[in-house]
Structures are given as structure tokens and as C-alpha cells.
Protein backbone atom coordinates (compact mmCIF):
# COMPACT_ATOMS: atom_id res chain seq x y z
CA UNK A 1 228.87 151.88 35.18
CA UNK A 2 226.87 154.68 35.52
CA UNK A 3 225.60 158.27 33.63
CA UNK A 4 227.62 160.98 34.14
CA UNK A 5 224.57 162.64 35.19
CA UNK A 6 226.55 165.36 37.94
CA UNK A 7 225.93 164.09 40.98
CA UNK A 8 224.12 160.50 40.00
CA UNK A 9 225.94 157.18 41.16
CA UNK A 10 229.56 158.54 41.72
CA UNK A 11 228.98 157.86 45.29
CA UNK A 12 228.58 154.64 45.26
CA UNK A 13 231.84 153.61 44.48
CA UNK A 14 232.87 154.83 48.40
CA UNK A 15 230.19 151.77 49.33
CA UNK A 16 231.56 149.03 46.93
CA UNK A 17 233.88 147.91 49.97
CA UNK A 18 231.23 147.18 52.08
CA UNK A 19 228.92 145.45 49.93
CA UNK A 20 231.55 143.31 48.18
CA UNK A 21 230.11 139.84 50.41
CA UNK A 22 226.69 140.73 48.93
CA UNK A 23 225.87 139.05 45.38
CA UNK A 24 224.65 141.14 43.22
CA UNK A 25 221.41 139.52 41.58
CA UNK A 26 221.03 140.67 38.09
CA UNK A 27 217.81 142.26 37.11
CA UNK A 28 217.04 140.77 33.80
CA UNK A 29 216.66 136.98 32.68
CA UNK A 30 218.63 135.93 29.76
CA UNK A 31 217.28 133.52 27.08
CA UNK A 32 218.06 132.72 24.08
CA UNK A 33 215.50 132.23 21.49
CA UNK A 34 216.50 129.05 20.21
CA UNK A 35 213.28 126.82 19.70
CA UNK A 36 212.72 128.27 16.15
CA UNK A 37 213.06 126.20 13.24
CA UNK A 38 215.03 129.43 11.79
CA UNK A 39 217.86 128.73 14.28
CA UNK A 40 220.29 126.57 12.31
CA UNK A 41 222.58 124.28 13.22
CA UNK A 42 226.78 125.65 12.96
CA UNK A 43 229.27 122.69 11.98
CA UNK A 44 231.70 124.69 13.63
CA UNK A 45 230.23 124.92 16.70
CA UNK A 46 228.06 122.27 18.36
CA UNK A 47 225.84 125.76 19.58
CA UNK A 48 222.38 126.87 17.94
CA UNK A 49 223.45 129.69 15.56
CA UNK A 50 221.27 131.98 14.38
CA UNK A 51 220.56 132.53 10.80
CA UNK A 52 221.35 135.81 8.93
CA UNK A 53 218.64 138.02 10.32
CA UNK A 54 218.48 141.93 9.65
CA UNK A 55 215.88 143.48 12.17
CA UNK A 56 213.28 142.85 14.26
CA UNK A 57 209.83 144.04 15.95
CA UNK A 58 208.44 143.24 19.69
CA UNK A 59 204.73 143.38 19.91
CA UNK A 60 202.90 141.94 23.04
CA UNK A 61 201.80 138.91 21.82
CA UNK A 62 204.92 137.61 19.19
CA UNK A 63 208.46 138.77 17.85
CA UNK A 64 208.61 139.44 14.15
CA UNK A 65 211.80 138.89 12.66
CA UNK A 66 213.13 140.11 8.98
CA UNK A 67 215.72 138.26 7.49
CA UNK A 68 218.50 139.37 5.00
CA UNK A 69 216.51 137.07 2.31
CA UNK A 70 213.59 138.82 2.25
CA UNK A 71 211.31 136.67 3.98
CA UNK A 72 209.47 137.86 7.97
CA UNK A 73 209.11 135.13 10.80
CA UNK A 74 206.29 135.48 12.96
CA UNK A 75 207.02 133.57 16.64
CA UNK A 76 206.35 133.47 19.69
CA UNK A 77 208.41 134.57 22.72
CA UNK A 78 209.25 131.30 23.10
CA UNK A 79 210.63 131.11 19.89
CA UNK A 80 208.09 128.86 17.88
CA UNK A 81 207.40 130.00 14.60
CA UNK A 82 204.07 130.18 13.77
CA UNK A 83 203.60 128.89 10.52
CA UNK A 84 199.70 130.49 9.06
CA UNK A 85 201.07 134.18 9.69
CA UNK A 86 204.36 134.25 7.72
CA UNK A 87 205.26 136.59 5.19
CA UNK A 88 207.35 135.96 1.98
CA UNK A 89 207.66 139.92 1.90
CA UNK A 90 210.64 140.77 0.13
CA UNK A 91 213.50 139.08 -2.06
CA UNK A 92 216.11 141.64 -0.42
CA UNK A 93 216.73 142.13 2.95
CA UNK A 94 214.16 143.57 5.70
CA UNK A 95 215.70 147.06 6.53
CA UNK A 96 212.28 147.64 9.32
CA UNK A 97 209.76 145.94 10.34
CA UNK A 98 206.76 147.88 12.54
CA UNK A 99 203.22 146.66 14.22
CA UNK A 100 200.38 148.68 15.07
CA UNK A 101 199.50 148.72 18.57
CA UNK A 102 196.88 146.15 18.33
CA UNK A 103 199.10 143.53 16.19
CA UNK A 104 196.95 143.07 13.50
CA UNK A 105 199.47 144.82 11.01
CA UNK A 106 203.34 144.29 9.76
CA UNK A 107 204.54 146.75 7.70
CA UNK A 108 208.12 145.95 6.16
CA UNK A 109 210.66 147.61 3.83
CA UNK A 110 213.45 146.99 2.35
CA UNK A 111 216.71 147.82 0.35
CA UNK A 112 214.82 147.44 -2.92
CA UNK A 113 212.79 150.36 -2.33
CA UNK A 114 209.83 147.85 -1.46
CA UNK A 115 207.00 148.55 1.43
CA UNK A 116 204.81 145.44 2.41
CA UNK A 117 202.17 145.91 4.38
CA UNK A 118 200.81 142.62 5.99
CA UNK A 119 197.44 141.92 7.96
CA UNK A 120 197.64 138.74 10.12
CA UNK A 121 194.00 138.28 10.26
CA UNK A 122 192.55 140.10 7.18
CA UNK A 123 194.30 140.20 3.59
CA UNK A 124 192.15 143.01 2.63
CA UNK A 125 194.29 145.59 3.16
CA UNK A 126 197.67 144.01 2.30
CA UNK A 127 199.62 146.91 0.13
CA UNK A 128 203.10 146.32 -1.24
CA UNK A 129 204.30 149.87 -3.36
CA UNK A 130 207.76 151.10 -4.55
CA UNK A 131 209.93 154.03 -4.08
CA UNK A 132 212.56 154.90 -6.15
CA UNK A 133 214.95 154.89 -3.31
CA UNK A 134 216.17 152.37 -0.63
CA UNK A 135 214.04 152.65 2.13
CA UNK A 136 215.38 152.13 5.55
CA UNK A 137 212.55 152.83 8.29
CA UNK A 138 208.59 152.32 7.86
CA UNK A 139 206.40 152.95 10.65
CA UNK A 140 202.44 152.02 10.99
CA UNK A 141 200.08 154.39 12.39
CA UNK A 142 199.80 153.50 15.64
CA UNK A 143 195.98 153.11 15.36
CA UNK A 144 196.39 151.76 11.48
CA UNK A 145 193.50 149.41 11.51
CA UNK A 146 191.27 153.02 11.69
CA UNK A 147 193.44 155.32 9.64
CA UNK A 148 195.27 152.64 7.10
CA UNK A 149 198.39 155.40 7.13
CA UNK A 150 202.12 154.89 7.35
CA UNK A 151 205.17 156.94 7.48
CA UNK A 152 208.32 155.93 5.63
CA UNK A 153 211.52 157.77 4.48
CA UNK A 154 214.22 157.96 2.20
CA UNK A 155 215.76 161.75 2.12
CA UNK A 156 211.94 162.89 2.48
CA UNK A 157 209.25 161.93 5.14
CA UNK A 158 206.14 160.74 3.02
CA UNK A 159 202.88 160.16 4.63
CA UNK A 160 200.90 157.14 2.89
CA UNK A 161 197.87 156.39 2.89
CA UNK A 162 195.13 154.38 0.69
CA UNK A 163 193.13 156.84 -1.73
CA UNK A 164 189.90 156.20 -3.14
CA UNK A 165 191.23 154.45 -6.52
CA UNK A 166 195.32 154.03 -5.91
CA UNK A 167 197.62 154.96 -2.84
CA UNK A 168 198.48 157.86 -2.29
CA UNK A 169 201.95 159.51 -1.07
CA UNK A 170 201.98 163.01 0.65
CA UNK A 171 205.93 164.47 0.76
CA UNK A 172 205.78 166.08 4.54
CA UNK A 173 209.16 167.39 5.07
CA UNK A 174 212.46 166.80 3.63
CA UNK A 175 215.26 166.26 6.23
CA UNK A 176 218.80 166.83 5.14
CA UNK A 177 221.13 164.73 5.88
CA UNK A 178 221.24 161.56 4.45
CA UNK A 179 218.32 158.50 4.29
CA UNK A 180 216.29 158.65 7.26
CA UNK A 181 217.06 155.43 9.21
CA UNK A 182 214.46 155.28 11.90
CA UNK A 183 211.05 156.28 12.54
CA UNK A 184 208.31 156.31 15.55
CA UNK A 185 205.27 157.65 15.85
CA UNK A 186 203.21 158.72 18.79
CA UNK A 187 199.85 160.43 18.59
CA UNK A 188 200.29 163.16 16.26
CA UNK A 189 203.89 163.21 16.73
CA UNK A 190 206.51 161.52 14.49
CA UNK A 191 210.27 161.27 14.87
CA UNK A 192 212.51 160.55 12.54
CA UNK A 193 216.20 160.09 12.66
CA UNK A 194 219.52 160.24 9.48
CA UNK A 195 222.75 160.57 10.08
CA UNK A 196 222.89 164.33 10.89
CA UNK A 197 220.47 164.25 13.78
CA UNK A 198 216.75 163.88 14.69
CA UNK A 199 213.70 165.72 13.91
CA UNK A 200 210.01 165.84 15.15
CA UNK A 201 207.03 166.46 12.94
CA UNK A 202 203.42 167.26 13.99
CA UNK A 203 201.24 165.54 12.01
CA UNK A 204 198.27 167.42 12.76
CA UNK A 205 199.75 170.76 12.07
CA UNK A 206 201.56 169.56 9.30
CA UNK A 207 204.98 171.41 10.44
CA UNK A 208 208.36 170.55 11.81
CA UNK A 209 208.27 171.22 15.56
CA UNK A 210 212.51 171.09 15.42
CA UNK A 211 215.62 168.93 14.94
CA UNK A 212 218.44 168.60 16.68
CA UNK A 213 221.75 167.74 15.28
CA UNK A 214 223.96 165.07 16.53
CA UNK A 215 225.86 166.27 19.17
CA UNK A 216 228.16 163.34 20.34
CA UNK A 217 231.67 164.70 19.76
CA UNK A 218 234.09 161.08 19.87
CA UNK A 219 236.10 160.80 17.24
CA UNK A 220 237.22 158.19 17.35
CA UNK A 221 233.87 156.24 16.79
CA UNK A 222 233.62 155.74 12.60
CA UNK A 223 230.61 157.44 11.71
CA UNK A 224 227.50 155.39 11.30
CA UNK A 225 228.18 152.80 13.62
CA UNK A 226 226.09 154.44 16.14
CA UNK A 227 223.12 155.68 14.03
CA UNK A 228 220.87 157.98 16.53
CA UNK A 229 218.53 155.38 18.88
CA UNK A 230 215.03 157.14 19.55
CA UNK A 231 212.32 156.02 21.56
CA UNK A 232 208.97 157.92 22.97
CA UNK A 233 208.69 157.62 27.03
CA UNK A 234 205.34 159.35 26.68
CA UNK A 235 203.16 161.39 23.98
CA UNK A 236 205.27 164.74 24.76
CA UNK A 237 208.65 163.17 25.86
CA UNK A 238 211.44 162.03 23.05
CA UNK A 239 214.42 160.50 24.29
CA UNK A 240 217.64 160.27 21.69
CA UNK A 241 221.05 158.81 22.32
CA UNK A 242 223.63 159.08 19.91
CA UNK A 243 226.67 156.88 21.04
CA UNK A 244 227.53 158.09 24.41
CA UNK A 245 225.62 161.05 24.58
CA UNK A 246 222.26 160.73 25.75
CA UNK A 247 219.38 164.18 25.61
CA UNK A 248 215.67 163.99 26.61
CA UNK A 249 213.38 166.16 24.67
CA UNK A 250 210.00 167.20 25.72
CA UNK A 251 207.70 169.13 23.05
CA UNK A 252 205.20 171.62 24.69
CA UNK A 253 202.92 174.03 23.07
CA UNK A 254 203.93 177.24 22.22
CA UNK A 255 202.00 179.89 23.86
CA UNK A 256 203.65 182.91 21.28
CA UNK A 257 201.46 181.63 18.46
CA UNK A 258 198.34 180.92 20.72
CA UNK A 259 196.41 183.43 18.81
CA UNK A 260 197.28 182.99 15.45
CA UNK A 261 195.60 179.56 14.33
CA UNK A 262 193.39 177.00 16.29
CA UNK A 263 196.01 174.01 16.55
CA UNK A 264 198.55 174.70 18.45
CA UNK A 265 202.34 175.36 17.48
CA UNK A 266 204.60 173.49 19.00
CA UNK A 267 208.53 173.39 19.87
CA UNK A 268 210.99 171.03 21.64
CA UNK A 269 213.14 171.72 24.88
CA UNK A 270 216.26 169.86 26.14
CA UNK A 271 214.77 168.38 29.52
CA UNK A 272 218.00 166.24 30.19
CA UNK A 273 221.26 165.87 28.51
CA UNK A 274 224.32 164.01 29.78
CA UNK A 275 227.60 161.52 28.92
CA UNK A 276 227.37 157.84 29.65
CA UNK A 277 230.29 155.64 30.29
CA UNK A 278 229.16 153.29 27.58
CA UNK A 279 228.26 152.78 23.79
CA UNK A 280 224.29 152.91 22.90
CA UNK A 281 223.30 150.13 20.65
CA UNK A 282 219.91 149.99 21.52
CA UNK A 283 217.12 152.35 23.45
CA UNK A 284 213.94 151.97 24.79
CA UNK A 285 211.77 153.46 27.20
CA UNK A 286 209.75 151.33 30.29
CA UNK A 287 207.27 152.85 32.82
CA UNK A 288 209.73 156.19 32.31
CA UNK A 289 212.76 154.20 32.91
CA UNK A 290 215.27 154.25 30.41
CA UNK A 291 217.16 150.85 29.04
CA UNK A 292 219.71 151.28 26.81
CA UNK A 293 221.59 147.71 24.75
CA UNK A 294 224.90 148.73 24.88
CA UNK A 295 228.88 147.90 24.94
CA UNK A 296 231.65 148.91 26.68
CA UNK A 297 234.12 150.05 23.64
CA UNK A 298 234.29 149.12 20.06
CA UNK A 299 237.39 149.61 17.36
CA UNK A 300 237.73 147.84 13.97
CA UNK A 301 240.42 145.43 14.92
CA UNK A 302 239.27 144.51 18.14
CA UNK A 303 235.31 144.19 17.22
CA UNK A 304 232.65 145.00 19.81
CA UNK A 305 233.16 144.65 23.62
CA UNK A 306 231.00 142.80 26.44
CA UNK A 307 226.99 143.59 25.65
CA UNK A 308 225.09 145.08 28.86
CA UNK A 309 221.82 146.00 29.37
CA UNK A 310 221.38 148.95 31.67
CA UNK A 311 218.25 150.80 33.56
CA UNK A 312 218.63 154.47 34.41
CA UNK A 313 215.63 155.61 36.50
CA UNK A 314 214.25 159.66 36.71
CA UNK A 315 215.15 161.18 40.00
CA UNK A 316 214.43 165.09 39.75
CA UNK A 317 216.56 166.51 36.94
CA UNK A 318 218.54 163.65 37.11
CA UNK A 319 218.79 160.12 36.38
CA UNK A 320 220.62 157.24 38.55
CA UNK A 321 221.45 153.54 37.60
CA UNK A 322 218.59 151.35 38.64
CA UNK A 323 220.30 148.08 37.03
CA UNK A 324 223.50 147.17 35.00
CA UNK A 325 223.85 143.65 33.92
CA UNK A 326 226.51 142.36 31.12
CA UNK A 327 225.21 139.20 29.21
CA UNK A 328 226.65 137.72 26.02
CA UNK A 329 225.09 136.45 22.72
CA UNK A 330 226.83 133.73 20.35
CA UNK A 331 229.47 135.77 18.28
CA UNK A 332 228.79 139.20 19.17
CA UNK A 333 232.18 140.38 19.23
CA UNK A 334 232.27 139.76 15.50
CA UNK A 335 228.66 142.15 14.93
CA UNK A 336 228.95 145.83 14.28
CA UNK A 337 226.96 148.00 17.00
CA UNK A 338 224.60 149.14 14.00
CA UNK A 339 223.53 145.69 13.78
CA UNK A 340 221.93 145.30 17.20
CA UNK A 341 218.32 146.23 18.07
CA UNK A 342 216.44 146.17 21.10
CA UNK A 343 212.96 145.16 20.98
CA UNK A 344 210.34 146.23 23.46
């Protein structure tokens, strides 16, 4: 299992004789989260199930969970709810959940149209407003406790923010191509992915810096059950995967239009761009490594395939397989790849 990065990890395959007496120590630890009075008990199975939940958020300090009824579960990593911080958000279910870098703010959506946002420690600045639309992502200013802004989207990316008397909505861009699914800020930057592809907006300049369409070209994969995965390895580096196909963007400023204002324009380049031999469900980015959730194959009858979590390293141009480790989760073969997320 490897990325079909040119020359990466083909090699190794001439060493696999040699090192079959060695056992091969997997890199992550696997545990399930099952100490949570939201785990339920299945009467078909004498196994914890979990109960019907719809996304998910990783901060630091505690997991935040959205559930298809509405209601966010605030626990530990251990898995222990903890009962003064939970929300009764919604009455449909969570689409997104985000958390300011600090973790003193949820924000929350959901298929009603609904945005919540939450302070653990201070009620003052709870919010809840409605869109006409479903809305899929939300995402919290990274420094919200200063700014009070958030991005969400439907067809449009709206900036919102608390006004003097009522909140107020600012329409930045609209992206065609469907309801944007997934959003993530960094700095000034904000990415935001639909079903044709993924674009980047700078906030500051209030312009789109570019989008790229989707470029994965199996057909045989239905679309939408790989929506795009994004995730920000640093302030100037975007990384995207869309199924199999994997491209690393880096936005730079553009020295053409140096002259002609005092914030500088910006554009995107394609630092990296190559074929995996597996499925993205998931994507995040660690110390500049890349780990993707993902699955060997997927087809309607069959249902999803072995779940893996997999570390590709940079070396040069390139990257090369740092760690590959399968694991399993209680009926996975029977969820959709749409419905996985990987927290960070």
C-alpha cells in the first residue's frame, strides 16, 4: 500500500522477502470509545454499538459529537460525557460541528438550515440564526473569542458576524457547484469544498485566490461518495484528496500585482499531485505528515472494504509511506465512505 508517487515505495516490495520473520508493529493504537453513556447496548449483538451519530469535532482537550437527533455530546477522550457542557442544539441532525482553537466555542449546523453557536464557559455570546437553505459545513474563526465571526455555506460563502443591534451576514463568493460541504479556515485563508471541486478565499482581500475542479477520473465510484477531504498542513499549504487522487496546493503572493494595491494578491500552485492505491475517507494533516482514513474498494452490493489508516511523509517532491495499518470498527462494512470522518 503505497502512493503512486513515481519513484516512492515501489521498491520495497524487492525487500518484503527478507523482512517477512520481522513483525511489523503497527503505528497507531486502536480504541474504541465505548465508556459513554451514548454507546447503547445492541440485542443483536452482545458488543457496545454506537448510537446514530452524524459528525464529529477533535479539539485538544474533548471530542464533540453531533447526533442525527439534533442534540451535541461533549466527552472526553476517554469517552465520558461530560454532562454541564452539553448542547440540545438542533431537532435535526448535526451536518458540522467546529471549535475555535482555544475550545471555548461549538458552532453547529444542521439540515434545517439552523447555526448554533455554543460557549462552554460563557452563554453570552450563544447565537442560533437561520438560512433558508440546508447548511452543511460551519466553521469558527479560528481566533472567535476576539473576532465573534464564522463562515458557513450553502451555494454561497457568507461571512457572519455579530453587528451592533442584529447579526449580520456578508455574501463573499458564490461557488458553483452544488452546497458547499466542508469548510476550514486558516489565518486569512478559507477553503471551502462542493461537489465540483475546491476553492480558496482570502479573507483579507476579500477575493477568490482560485479553485480547482475535481480531478479524480474513476468511474466507477457513484458520485458523492467521496466528497473532496481538505485539510491545512500550514497557513500557505492546502492539501485536497478527492477519492484516489490526492494534490497539494500552496498559495503564494503574486508579485504581478505588487504595485497595484497594498495587500497582496494571491494565487495557488499544484506543489504535489499523485494516485493512491486506496479510497480517501478521511484527511488530515500532522507535523507535515499526511494521514488519510481510508478503504481498500467500495461497490453498492458489496459495501465498504477493510478501514486503514495510513501516514505518507514529505521527502523532496515526493512523498513515501511512513505507516499503513488496517483496523476495523463495529459494522463498517455496512457505512457509506461519506459517512466517515477523521478527527484531529
Amino acid at each position: 500500500m503505497c502512493a503512486d508517487t513515481n519513484n516512492s515505495i515501489e521498491n520495497e516490495e524487492a525487500d518484503d522477502n527478507d523482512d517477512e520473520a520481522e513483525e511489523y508493529e503497527p503505528v497507531f493504537k486502536f480504541c474504541p470509545i465505548t465508556n459513554s453513556s451514548e454507546f447503547r447496548e445492541n440485542k443483536n449483538n452482545t458488543k457496545n454499538a454506537p448510537a446514530e451519530f452524524s459528525c464529529m469535532a477533535v479539539h485538544a482537550r474533548f471530542i464533540v459529537v453531533g447526533k442525527t437527533t439534533g442534540e451535541i455530546i461533549i466527552m472526553d477522550h476517554m469517552g465520558h460525557t461530560i454532562p454541564q457542557y452539553q448542547i440540545k442544539a438542533h431537532t435535526y441532525p448535526v451536518n458540522a460541528i467546529s471549535i475555535d482553537d482555544n475550545g471555548d466555542y461549538i458552532g453547529s449546523c444542521c439540515q434545517e438550515g439552523k447555526v448554533k453557536i455554543s460557549g462552554l464557559f460563557s452563554k453570552n455570546e450563544d447565537q442560533l440564526h437561520t438560512f433558508p437553505r440546508p447548511i452543511k459545513a460551519v466553521c469558527l474563526d479560528p481566533n472567535f473569542s476576539k473576532s465573534k465571526q464564522y463562515i458557513t455555506g450553502d451555494t454561497t460563502l457568507i461571512l457572519n458576524e455579530r453587528g451592533t443591534f442584529r447579526h449580520k451576514e456578508t455574501k463573499l463568493i458564490d461557488f458553483q457547484g452544488g452546497l458547499i460541504h466542508t469548510l476550514r479556515w486558516k489565518e486569512t485563508l478559507i477553503a471551502a469544498a462542493n461537489d465540483k471541486g475546491v476553492g480558496v478565499y482570502d479573507l483579507r482581500a476579500r477575493r477568490l485566490v482560485g479553485f480547482l475542479e475535481s480531478t479524480d477520473t474513476n468511474t466507477d465510484v457513484p458520485r458523492g461518495i467521496f466528497p473532496s477531504r481538505i485539510s491545512w498542513n500550514d497557513s500557505t499549504t492546502l492539501v485536497i484528496a478527492w477519492a484516489s487522487t490526492v494534490k497539494v496546493i500552496t498559495i503564494t503572493n503574486d508579485t504581478m500585482y505588487e504595485h497595484q494595491s497594498s495587500i497582496p494578491r494571491k494565487s495557488i500552485n499544484i506543489a504535489a499531485s499523485f494516485k493512491l492505491e486506496f479510497f480517501v475517507c478521511g484527511l488530515t494533516s500532522i507535523n507535515r505528515d499526511l494521514v488519510f482514513l481510508s478503504i481498500e474498494n467500495f461497490t453498492i452490493s458489496d459495501g465498504t472494504s477493510e478501514l486503514s489508516l495510513t501516514i505518507l511523509s514529505p521527502s523532496g517532491k515526493e512523498y513515501e509511506e511512513k505507516a499503513h495499518d488496517p483496523f476495523s470498527m463495529q459494522g463498517d462494512q455496512q457505512t457509506s465512505p461519506f459517512q466517515f470522518q477523521l478527527g484531529k
